[in-house]
Protein backbone atom coordinates (compact mmCIF):
# COMPACT_ATOMS: atom_id res chain seq x y z
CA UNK A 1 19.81 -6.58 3.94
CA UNK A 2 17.13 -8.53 2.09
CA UNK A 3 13.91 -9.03 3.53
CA UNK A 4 11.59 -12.40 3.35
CA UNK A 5 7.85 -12.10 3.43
CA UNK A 6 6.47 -14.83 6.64
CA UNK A 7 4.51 -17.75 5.84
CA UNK A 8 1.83 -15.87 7.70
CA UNK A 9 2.30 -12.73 5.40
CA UNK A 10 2.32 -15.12 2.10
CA UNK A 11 -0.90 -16.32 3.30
CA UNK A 12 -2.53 -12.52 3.33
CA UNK A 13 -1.74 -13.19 -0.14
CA UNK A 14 -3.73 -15.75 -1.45
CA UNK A 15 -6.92 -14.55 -3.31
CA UNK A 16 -4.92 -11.42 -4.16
CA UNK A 17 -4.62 -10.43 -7.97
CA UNK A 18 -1.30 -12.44 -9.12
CA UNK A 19 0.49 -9.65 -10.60
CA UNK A 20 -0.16 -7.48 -7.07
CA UNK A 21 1.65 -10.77 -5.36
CA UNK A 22 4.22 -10.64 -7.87
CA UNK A 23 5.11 -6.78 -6.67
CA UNK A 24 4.91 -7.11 -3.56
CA UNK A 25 7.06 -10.07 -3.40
CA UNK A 26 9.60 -7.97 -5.61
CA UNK A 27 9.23 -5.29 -3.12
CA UNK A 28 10.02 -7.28 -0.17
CA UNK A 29 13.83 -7.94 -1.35
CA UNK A 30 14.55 -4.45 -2.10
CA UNK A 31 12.74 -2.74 0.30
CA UNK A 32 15.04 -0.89 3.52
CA UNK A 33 12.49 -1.65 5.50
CA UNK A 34 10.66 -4.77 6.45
CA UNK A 35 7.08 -5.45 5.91
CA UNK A 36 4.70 -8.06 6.41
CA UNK A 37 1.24 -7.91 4.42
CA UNK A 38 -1.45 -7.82 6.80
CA UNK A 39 -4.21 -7.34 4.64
CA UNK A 40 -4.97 -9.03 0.86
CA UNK A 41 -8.59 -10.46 0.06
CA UNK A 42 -11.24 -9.23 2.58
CA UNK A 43 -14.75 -9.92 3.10
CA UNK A 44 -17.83 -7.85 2.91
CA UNK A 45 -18.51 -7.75 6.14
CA UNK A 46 -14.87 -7.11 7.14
CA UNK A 47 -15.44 -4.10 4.81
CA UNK A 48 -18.83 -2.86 6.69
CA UNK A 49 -16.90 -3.08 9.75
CA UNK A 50 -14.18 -0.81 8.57
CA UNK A 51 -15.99 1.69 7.78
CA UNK A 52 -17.98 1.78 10.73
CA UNK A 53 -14.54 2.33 12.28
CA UNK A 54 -13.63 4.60 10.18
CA UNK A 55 -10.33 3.01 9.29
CA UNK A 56 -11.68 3.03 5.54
CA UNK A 57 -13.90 5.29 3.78
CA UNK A 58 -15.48 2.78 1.34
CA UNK A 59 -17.79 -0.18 0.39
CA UNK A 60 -16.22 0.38 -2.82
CA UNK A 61 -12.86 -1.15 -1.44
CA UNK A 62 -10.37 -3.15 -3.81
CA UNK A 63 -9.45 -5.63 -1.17
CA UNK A 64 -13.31 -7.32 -2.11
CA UNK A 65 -12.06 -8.08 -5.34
CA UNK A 66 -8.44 -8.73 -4.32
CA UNK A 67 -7.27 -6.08 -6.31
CA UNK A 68 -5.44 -4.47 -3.01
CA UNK A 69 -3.15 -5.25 -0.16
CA UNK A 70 -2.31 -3.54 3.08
CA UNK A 71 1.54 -3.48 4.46
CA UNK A 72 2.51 -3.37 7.81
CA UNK A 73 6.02 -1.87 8.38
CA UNK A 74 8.75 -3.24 11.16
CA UNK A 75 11.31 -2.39 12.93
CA UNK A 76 13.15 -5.58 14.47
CA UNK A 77 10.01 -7.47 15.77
CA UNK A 78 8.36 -4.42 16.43
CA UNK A 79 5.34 -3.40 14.20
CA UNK A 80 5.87 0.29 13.41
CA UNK A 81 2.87 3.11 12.08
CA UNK A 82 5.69 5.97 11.78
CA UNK A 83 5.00 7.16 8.29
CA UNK A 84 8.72 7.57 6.97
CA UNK A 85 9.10 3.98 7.08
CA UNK A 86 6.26 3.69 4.73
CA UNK A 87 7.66 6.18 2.21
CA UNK A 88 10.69 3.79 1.90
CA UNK A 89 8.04 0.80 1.61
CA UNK A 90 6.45 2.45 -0.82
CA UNK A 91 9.62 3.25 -3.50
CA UNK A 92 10.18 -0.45 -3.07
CA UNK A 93 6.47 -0.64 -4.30
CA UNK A 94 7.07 2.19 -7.13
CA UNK A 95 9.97 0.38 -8.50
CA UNK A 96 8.74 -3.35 -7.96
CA UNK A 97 5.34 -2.07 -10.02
CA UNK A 98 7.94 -1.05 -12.70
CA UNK A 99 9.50 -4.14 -13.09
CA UNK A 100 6.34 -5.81 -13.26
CA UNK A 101 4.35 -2.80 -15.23
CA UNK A 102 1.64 -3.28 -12.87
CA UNK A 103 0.16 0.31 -11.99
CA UNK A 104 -0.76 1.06 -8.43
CA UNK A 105 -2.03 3.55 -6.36
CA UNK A 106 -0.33 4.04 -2.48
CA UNK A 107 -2.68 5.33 -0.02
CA UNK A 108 -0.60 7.85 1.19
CA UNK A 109 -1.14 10.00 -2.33
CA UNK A 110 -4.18 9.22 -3.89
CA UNK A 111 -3.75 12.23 -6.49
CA UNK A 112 -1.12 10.35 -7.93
CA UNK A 113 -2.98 7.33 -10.59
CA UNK A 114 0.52 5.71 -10.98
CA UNK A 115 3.06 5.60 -8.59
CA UNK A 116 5.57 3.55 -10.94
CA UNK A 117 5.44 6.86 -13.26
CA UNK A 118 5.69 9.15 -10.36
CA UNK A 119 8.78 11.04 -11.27
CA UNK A 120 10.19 11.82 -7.74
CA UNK A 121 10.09 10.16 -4.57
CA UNK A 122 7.17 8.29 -2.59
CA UNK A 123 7.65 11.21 -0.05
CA UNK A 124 7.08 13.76 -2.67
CA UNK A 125 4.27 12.00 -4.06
CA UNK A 126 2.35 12.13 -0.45
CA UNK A 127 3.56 15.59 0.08
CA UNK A 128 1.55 16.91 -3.33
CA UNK A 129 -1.33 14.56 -2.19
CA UNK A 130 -1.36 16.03 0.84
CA UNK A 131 -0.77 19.84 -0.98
CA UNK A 132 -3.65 19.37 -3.11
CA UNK A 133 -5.96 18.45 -0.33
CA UNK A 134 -5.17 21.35 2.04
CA UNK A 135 -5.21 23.55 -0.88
CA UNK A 136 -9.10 22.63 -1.78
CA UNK A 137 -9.61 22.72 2.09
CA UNK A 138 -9.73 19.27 2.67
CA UNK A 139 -8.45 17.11 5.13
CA UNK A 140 -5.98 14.40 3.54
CA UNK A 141 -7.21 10.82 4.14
CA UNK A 142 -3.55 8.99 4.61
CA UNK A 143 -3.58 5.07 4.65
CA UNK A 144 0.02 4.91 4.27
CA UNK A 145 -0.05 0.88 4.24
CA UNK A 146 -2.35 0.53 1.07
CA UNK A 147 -1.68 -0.05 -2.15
CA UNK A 148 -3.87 -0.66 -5.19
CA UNK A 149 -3.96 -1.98 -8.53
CA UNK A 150 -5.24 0.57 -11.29
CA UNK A 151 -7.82 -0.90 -14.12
């Protein structure tokens, strides 16, 4: 089945870097799972309050300079948070960003610079994110809907 992004999802978009849009829109129609983009270009002050939440750990956040976007995964009309449907949001993401040669970063496995030259799976890529954390006894920071550009 091929997914559409909403009119409200295509206007998350807007102030987002062009070649970002241009994945994500890729992504969308060969993705197994729908999304909808519920975060592009954010304000400051959206940021501050964020991070007083703790829902993001920086003031340093791409989505100031539109350089990042935030996915939101359904099932039906349902929104979903269960994290396998963002592994399968994410290849869709890996292999979009190779079509487009765009270089991203998913929030889910911040150890990995590139997913597009990730060699395995989106799962795998989280699963050595989330290895190398535990391994330097850390606590993995997992914001599965993310995604970044790399400059």
């Amino acid at each position: 089945m091929t997914f559409k992004l909403s009119s409200r999802s295509l206007a998350k978009l807007e102030g987002v870097n062009p070649r970002l849009q241009d994945v994500v829109r890729s992504a969308i129609e060969r993705t197994k799972v729908d999304f909808g983009v519920i975060c592009g270009l954010r304000t400051f002050a959206e940021q501050e309050e964020l991070v007083a939440k703790g829902a993001s750990q920086t003031m340093k956040s791409k989505h100031l300079k539109g350089m990042a976007v935030d996915l939101m995964a359904y099932c039906g009309s349902r929104a979903s948070w269960e994290l396998n449907l963002y592994d399968e949001i994410a290849d869709a993401m890996k292999d979009a960003a190779k079509e487009h040669g765009l270089a991203i970063r998913w929030g889910a496995a911040w150890t990995v610079p590139d997913l597009q030259s990730w060699d395995g799976s989106a799962e795998e890529a989280m699963n050595s994110y989330i290895d190398v954390r535990r391994a330097a006894g850390r606590r993995p920071f997992i914001d599965a809907p993310h995604f970044e550009v790399m400059t």
